[in-house]
C-alpha atoms as a PDB file:
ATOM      1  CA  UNK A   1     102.911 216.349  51.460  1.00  0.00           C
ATOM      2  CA  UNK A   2     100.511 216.859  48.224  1.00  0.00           C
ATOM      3  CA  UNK A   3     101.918 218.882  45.101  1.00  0.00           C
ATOM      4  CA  UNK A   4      99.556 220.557  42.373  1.00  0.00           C
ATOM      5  CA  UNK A   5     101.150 219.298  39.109  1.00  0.00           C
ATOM      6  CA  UNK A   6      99.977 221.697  36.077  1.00  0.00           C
ATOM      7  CA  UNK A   7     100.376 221.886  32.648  1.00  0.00           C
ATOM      8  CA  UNK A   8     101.006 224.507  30.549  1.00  0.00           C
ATOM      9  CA  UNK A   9     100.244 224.136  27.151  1.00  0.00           C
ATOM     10  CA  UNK A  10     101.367 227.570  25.938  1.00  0.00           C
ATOM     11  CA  UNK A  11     104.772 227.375  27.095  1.00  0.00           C
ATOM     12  CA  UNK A  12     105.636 223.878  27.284  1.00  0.00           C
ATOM     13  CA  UNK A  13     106.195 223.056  30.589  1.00  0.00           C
ATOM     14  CA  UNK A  14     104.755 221.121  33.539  1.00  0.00           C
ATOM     15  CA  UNK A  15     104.677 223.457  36.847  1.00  0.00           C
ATOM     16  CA  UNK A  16     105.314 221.508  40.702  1.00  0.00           C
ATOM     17  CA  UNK A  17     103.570 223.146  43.183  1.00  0.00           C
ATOM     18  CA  UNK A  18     103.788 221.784  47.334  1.00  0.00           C
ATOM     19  CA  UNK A  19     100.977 222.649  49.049  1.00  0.00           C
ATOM     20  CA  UNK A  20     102.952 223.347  52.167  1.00  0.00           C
ATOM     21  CA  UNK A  21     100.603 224.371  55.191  1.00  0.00           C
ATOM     22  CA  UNK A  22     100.867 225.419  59.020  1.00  0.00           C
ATOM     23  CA  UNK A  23      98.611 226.482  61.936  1.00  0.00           C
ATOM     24  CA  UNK A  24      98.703 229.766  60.453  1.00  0.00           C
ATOM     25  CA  UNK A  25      99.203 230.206  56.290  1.00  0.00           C
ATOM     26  CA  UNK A  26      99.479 227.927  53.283  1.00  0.00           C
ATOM     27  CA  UNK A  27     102.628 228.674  51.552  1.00  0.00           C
ATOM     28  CA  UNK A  28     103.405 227.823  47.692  1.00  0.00           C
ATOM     29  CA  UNK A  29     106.535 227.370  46.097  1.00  0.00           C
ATOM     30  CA  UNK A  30     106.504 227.550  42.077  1.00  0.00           C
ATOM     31  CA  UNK A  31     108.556 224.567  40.574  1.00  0.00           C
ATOM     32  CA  UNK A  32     109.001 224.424  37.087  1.00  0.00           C
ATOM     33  CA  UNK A  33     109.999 222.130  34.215  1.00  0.00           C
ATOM     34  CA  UNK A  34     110.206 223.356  30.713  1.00  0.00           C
ATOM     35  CA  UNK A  35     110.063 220.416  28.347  1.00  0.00           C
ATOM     36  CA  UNK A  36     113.192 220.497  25.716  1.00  0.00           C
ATOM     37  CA  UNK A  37     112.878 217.141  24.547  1.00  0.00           C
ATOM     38  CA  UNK A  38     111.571 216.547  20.764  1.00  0.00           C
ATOM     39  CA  UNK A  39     110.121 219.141  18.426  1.00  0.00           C
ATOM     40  CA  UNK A  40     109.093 222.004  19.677  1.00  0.00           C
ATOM     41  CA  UNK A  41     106.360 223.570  20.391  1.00  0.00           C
ATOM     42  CA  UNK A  42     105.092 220.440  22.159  1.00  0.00           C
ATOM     43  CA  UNK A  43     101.904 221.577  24.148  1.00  0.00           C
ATOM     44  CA  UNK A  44     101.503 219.568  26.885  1.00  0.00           C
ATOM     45  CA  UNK A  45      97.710 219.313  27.322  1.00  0.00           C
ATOM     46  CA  UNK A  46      97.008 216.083  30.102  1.00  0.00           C
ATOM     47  CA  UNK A  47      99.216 214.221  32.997  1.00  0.00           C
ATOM     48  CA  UNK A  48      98.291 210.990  34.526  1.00  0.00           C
ATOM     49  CA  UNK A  49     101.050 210.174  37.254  1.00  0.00           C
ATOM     50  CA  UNK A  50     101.589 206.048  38.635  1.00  0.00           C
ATOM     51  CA  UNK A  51     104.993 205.083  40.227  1.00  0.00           C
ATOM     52  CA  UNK A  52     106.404 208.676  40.188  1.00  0.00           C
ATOM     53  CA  UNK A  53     106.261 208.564  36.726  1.00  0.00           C
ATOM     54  CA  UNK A  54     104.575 211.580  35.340  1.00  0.00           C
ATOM     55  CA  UNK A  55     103.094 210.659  31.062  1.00  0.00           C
ATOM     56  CA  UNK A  56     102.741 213.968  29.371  1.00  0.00           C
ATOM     57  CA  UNK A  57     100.529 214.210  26.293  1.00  0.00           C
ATOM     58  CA  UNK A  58     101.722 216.809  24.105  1.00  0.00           C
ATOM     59  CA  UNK A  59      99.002 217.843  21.578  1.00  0.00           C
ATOM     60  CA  UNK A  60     100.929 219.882  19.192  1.00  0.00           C
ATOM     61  CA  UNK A  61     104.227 217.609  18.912  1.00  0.00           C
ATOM     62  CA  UNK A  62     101.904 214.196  18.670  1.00  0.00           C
ATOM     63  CA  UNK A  63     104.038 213.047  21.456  1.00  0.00           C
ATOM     64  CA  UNK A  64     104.176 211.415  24.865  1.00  0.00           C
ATOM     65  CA  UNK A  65     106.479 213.157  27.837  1.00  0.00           C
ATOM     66  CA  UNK A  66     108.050 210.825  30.643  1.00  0.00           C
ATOM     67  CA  UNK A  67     109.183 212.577  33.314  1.00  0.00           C
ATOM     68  CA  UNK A  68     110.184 212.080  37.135  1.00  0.00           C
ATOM     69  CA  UNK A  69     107.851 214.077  39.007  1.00  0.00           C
ATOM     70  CA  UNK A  70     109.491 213.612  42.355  1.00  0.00           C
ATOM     71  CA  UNK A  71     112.948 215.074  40.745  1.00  0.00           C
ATOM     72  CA  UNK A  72     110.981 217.057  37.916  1.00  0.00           C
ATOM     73  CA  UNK A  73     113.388 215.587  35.207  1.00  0.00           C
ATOM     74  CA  UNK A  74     112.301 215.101  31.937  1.00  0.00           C
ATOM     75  CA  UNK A  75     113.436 211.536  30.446  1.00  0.00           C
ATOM     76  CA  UNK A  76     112.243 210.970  27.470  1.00  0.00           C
ATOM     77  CA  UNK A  77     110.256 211.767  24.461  1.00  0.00           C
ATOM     78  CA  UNK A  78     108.212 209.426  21.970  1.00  0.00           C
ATOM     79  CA  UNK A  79     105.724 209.801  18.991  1.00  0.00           C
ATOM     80  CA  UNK A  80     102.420 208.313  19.669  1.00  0.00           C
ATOM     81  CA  UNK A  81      99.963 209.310  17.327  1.00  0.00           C
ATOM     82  CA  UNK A  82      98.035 212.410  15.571  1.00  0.00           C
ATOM     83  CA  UNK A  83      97.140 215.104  18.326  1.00  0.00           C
ATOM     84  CA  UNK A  84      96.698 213.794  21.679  1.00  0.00           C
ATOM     85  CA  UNK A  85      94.840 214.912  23.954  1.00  0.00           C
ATOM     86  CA  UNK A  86      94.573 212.950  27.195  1.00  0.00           C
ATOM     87  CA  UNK A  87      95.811 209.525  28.822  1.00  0.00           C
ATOM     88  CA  UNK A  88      95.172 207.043  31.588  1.00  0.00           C
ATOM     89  CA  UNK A  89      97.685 204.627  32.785  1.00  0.00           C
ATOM     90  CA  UNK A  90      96.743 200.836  33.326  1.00  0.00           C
ATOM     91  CA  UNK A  91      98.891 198.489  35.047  1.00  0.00           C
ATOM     92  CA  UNK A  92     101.764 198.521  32.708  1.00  0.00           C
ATOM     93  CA  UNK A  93     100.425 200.509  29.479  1.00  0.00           C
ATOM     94  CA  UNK A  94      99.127 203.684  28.672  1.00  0.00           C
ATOM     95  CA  UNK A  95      96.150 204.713  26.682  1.00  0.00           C
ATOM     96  CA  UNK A  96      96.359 207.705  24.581  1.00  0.00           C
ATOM     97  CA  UNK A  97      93.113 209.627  23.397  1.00  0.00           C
ATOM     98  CA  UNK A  98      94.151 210.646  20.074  1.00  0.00           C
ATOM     99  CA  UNK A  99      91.680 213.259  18.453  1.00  0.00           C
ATOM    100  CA  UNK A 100      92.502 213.432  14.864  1.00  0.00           C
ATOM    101  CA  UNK A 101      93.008 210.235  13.894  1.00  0.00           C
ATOM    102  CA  UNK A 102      89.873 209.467  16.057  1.00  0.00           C
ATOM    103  CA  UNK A 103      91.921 206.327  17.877  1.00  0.00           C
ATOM    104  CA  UNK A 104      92.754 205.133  21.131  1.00  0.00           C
ATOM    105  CA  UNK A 105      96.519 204.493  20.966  1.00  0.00           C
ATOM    106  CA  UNK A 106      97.822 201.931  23.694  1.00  0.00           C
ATOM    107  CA  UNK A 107     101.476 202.387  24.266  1.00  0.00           C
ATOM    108  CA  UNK A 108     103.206 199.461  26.282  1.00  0.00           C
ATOM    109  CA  UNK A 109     105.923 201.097  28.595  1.00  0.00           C
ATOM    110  CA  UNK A 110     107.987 198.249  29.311  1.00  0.00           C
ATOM    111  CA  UNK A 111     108.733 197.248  25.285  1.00  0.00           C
ATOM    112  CA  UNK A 112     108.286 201.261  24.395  1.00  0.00           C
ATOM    113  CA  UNK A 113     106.448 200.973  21.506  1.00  0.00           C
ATOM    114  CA  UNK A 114     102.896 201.348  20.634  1.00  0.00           C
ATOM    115  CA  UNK A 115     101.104 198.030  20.268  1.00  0.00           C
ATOM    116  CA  UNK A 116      97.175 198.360  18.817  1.00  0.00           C
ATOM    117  CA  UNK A 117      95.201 201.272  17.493  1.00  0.00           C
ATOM    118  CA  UNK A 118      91.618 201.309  18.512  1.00  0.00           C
ATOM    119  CA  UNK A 119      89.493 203.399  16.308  1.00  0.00           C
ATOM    120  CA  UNK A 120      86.636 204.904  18.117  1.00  0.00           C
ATOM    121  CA  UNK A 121      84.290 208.137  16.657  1.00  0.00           C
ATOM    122  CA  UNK A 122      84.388 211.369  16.032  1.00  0.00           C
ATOM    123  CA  UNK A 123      87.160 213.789  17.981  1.00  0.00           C
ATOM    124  CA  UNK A 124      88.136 211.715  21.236  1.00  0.00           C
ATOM    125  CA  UNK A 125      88.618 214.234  23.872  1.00  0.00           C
ATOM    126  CA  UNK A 126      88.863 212.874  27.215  1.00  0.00           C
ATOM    127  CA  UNK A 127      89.192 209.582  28.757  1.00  0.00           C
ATOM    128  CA  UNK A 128      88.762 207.741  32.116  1.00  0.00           C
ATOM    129  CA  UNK A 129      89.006 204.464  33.533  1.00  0.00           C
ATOM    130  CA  UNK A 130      87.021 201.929  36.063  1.00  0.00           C
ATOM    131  CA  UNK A 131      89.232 199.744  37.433  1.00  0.00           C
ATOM    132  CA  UNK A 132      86.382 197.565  39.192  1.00  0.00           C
ATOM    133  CA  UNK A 133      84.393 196.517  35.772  1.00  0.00           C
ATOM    134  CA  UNK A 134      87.608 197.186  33.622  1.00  0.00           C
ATOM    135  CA  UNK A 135      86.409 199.328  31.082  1.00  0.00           C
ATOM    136  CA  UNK A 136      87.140 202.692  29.994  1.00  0.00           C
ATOM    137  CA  UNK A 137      84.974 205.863  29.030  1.00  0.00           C
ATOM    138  CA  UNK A 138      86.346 208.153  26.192  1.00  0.00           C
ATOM    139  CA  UNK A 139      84.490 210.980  25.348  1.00  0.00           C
ATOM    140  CA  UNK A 140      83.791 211.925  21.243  1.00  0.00           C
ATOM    141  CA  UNK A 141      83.369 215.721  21.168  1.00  0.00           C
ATOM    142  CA  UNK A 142      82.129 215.884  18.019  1.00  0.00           C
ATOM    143  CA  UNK A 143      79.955 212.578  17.689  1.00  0.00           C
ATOM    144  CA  UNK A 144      78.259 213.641  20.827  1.00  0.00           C
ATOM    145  CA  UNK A 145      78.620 210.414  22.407  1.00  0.00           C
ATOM    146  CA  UNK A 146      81.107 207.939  24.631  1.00  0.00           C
ATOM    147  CA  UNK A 147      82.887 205.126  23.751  1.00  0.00           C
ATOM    148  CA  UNK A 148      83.155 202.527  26.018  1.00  0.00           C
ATOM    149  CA  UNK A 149      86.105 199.717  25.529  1.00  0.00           C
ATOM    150  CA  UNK A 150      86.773 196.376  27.325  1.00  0.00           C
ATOM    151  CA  UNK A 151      90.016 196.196  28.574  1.00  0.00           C
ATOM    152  CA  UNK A 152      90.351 192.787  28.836  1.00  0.00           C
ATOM    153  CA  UNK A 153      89.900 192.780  24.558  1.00  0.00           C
ATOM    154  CA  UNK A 154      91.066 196.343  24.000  1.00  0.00           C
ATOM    155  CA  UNK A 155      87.990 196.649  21.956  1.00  0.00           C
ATOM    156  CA  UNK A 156      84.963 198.817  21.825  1.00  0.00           C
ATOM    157  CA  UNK A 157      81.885 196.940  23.034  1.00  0.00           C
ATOM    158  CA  UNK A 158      79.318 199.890  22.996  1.00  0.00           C
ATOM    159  CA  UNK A 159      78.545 203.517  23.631  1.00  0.00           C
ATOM    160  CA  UNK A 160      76.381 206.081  25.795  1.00  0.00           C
ATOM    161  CA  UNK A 161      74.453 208.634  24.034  1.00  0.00           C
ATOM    162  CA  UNK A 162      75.117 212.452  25.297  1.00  0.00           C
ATOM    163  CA  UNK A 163      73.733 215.683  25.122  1.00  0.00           C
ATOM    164  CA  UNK A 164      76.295 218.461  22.642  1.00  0.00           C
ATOM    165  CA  UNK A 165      79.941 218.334  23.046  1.00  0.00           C
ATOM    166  CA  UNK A 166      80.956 216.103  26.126  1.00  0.00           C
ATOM    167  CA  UNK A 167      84.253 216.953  27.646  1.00  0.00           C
ATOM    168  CA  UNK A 168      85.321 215.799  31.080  1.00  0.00           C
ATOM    169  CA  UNK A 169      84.157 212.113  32.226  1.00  0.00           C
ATOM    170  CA  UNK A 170      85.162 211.283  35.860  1.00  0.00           C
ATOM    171  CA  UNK A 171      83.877 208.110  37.681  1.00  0.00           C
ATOM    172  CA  UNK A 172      82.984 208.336  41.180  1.00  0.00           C
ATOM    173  CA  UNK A 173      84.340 207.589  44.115  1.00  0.00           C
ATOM    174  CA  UNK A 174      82.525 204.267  44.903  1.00  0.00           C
ATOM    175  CA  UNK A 175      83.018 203.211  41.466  1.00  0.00           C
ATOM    176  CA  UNK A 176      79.210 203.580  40.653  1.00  0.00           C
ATOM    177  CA  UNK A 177      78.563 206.404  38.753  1.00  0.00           C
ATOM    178  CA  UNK A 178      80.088 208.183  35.776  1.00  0.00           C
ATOM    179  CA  UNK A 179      79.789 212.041  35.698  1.00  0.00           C
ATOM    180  CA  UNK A 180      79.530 213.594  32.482  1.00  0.00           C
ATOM    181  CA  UNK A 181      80.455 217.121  31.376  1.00  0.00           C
ATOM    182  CA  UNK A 182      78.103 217.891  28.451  1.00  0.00           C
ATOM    183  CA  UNK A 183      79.592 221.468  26.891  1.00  0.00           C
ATOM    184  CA  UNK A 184      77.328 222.322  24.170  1.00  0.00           C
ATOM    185  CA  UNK A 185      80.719 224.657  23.346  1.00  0.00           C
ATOM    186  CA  UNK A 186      79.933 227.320  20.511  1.00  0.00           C
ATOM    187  CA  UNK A 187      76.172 227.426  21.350  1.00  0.00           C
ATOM    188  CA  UNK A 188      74.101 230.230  23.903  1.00  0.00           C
ATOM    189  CA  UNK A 189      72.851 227.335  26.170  1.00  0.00           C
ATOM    190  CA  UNK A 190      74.497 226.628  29.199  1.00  0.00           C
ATOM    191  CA  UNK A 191      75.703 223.124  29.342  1.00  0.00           C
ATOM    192  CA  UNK A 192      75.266 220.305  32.066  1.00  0.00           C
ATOM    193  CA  UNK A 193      76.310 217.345  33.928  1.00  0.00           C
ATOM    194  CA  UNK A 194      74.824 213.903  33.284  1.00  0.00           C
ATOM    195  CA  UNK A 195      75.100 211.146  35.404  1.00  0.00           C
ATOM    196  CA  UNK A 196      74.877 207.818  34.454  1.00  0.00           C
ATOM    197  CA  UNK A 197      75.147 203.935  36.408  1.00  0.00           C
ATOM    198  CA  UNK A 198      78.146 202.367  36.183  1.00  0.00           C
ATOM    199  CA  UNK A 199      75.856 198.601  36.917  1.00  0.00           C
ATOM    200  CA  UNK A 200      73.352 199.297  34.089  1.00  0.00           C
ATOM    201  CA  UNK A 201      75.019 202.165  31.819  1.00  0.00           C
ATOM    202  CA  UNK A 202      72.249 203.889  31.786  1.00  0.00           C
ATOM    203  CA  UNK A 203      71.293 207.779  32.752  1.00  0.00           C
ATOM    204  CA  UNK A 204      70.146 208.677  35.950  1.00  0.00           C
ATOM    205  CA  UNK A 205      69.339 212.337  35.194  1.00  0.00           C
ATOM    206  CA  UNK A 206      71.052 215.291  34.066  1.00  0.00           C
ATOM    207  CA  UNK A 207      71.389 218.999  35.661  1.00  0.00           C
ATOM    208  CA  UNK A 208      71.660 222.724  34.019  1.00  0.00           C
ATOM    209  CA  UNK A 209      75.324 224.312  35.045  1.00  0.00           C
ATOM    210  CA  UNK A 210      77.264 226.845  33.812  1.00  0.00           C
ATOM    211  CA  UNK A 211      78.629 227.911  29.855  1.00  0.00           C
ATOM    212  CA  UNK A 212      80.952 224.843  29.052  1.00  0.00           C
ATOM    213  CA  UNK A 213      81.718 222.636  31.503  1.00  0.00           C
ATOM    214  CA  UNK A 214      84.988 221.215  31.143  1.00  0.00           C
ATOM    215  CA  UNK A 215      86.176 219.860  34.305  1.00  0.00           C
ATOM    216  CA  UNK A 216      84.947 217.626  37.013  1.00  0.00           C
ATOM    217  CA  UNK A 217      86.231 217.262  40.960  1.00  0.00           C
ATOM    218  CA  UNK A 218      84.771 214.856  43.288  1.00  0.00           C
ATOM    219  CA  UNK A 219      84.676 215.552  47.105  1.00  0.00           C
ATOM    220  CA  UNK A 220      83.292 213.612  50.003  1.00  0.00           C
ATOM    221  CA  UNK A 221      79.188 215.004  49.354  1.00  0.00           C
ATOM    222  CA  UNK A 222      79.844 217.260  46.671  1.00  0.00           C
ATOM    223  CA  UNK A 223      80.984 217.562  43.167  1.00  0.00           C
ATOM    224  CA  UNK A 224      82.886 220.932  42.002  1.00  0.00           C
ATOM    225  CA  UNK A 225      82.229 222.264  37.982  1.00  0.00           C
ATOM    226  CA  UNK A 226      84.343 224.304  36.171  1.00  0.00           C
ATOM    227  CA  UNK A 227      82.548 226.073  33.349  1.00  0.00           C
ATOM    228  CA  UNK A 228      85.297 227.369  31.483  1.00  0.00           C
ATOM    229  CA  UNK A 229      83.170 230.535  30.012  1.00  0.00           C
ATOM    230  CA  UNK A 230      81.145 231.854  32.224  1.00  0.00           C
ATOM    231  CA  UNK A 231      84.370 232.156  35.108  1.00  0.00           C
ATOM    232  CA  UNK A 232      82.295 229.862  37.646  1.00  0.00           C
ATOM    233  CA  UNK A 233      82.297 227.052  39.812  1.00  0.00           C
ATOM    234  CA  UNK A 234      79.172 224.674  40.738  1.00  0.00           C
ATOM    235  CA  UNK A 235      79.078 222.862  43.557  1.00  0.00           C
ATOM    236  CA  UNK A 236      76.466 220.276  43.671  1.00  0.00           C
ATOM    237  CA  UNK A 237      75.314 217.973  45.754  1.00  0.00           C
ATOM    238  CA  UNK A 238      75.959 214.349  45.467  1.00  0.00           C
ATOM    239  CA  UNK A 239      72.687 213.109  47.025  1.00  0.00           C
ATOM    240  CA  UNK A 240      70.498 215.206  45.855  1.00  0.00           C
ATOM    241  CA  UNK A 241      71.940 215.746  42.469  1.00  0.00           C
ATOM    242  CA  UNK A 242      70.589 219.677  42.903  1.00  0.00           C
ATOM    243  CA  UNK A 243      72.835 223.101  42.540  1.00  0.00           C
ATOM    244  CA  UNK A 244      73.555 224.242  46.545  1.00  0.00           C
ATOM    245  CA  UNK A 245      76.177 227.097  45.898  1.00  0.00           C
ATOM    246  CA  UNK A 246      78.233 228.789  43.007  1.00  0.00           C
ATOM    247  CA  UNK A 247      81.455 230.761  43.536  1.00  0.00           C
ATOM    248  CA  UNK A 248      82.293 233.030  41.121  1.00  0.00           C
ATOM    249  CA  UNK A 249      86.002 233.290  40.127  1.00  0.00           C
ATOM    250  CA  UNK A 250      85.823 235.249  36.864  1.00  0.00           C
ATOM    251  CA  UNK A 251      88.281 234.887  33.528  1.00  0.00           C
ATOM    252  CA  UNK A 252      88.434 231.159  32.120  1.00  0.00           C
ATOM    253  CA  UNK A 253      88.415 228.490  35.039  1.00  0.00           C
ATOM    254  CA  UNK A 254      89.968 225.168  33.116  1.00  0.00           C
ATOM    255  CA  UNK A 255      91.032 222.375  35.967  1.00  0.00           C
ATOM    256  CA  UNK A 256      89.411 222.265  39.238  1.00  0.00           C
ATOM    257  CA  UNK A 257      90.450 220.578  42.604  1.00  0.00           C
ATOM    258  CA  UNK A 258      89.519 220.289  46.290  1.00  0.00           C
ATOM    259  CA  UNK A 259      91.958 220.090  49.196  1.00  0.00           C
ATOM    260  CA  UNK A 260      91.367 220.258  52.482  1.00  0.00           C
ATOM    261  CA  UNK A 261      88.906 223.632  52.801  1.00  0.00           C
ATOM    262  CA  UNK A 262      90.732 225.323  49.727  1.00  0.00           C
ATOM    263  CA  UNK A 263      90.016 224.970  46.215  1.00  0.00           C
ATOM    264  CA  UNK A 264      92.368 225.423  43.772  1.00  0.00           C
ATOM    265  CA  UNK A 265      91.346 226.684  40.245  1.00  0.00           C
ATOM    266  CA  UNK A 266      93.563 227.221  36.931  1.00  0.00           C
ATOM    267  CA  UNK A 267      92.772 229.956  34.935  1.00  0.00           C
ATOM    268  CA  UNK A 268      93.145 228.996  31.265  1.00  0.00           C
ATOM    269  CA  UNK A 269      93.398 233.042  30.047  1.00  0.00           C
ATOM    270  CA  UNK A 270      95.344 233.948  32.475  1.00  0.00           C
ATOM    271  CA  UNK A 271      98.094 231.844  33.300  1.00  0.00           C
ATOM    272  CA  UNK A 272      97.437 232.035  36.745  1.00  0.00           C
ATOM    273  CA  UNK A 273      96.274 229.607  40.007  1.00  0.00           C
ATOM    274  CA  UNK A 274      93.470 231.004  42.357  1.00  0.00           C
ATOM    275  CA  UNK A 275      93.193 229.629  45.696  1.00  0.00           C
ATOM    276  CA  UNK A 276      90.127 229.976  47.463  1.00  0.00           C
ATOM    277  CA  UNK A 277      89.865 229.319  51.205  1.00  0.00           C
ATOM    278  CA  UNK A 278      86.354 228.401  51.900  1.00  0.00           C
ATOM    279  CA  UNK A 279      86.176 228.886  55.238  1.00  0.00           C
ATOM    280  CA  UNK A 280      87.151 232.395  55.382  1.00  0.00           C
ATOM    281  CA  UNK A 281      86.145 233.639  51.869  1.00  0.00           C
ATOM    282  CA  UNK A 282      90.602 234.723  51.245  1.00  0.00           C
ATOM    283  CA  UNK A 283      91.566 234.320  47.753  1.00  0.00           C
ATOM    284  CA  UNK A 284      95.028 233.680  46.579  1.00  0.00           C
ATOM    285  CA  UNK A 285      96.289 234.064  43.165  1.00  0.00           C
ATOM    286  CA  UNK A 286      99.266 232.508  42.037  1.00  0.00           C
ATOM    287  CA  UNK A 287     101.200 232.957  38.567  1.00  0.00           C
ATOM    288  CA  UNK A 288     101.666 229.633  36.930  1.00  0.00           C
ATOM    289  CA  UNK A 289     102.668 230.206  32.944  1.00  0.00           C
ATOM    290  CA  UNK A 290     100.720 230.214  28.929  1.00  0.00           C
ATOM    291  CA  UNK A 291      97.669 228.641  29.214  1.00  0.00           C
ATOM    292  CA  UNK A 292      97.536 225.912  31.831  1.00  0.00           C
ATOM    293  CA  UNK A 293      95.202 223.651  30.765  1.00  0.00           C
ATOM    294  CA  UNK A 294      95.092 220.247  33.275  1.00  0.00           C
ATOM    295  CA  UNK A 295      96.074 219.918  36.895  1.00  0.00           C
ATOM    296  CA  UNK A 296      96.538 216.829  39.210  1.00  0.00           C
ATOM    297  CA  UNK A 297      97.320 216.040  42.750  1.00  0.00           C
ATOM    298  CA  UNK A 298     100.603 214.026  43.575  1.00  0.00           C
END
């Protein structure tokens, strides 16, 4: 059975949702886990899960969560560096997208302790991994551009040029492409999504979405946008790389994902998930707490 694991930033806590369904309804059942552990406020901002372990960057507290996500206990707390913001976890270590000391910190889980800085440019946002050339993406909101590092080395060994303010990165599902969410956050212009090969690192067109793009979701022929200020979702077409429908669902969409024929959206204003049921148009809305601000399936 798949669970929608949130975080809230605003109220520091990570929300368990099971997606239970029948012939007939979807029910959801609101778990929560309010993070007590170290100083608070904490802000949990990202979640990467591995093992049913669930790491928990907390932005505000310059910390890193552990937690059980099957048993939704919290076990432990550690300082990792100066406001992070999102993680990946790779074979046994983590790395830690640390935006204001503009570093990559890799945290080794079996000693517990953090083992190598890796300074990369301005305001590392977001990060993302490809396990079949073993590198990993990290976008720099404010040098317009992405990092790349080898992980073999843990060092940086170049970087792909990008349009204003790149948020989400997400690799595809064949391990060929990287997606890019290019914001363009505090200007007019609408933002887009850039796509570039994984084989040459090099862009294979861009397309116009909605006001800042900030999340990415990759389905079987189509990939889902959330612009976070215009309250929309683009769904675009993998093939042709071309806009085929766009659902409007209003207030500040944040984290998007697909399931089945629903997709599940977290308002970041609002506190609140929306369900939408594609095939016959039903929305759902769903209180989750402050300012959820990432989601992931389990």
């Amino acid at each position: 059975m798949k669970s929608l694991i949130i975080c809230n930033t605003g109220n520091d806590s990570i929300i368990k949702i099971p997606l239970l369904k029948d012939k007939l309804n979807i029910s959801y059942e609101v778990k929560e886990l309010v993070l007590n552990k170290g100083e608070k406020p904490l802000g949990p901002t990202s979640i990467c899960i591995k093992d049913n372990k669930g790491y928990v960057a907390n932005s505000y507290s310059n910390s890193l969560s552990v937690i059980d996500i099957e048993g939704m206990v919290e076990e432990e707390v550690v300082y990792v560096g100066a406001n992070p913001n999102d993680l990946v976890r790779y074979e046994n270590k983590i790395y830690i997208v640390c935006s204001e000391s503009n570093t990559v910190v890799l945290y080794d889980i079996e000693e517990k302790r953090i083992i190598l800085d890796i300074k990369v440019n301005s305001w590392p946002y977001n990060i993302e991994i490809s396990e079949t050339y073993k590198i990993l993406f990290i976008t720099n909101f404010q040098s317009h551009n992405i990092s790349i590092i080898d992980i073999n080395t843990n060092k940086v060994v170049g970087e792909l040029v990008t349009l204003e303010y790149p948020t989400k990165i997400k690799v595809s599902k064949d391990g060929k492409f990287l997606y890019v969410c290019e914001s363009y956050m505090g200007d007019r212009s609408n933002g887009y999504i850039e796509i570039f090969s994984l084989i040459t690192l090099k862009s294979l067109g861009k397309i116009e979405v909605g006001k800042v793009p900030i999340d990415i979701f990759e389905d079987e022929n189509i990939i889902y946008i959330s612009n976070l200020l215009d309250g929309s979702i683009f769904c675009i077409d993998i093939g042709t790389f071309k806009l085929i429908k766009e659902i409007n669902i209003g207030s500040m969409p944040r984290g998007v994902i697909k399931l089945d024929n629903t997709i599940y959206v977290i308002d970041y204003l609002k506190g609140r998930l929306i369900c939408v049921d594609l095939q016959n148009n039903k929305t759902k809305v769903i209180t989750v707490g402050k300012e959820p601000n990432a989601m992931t399936l389990y």
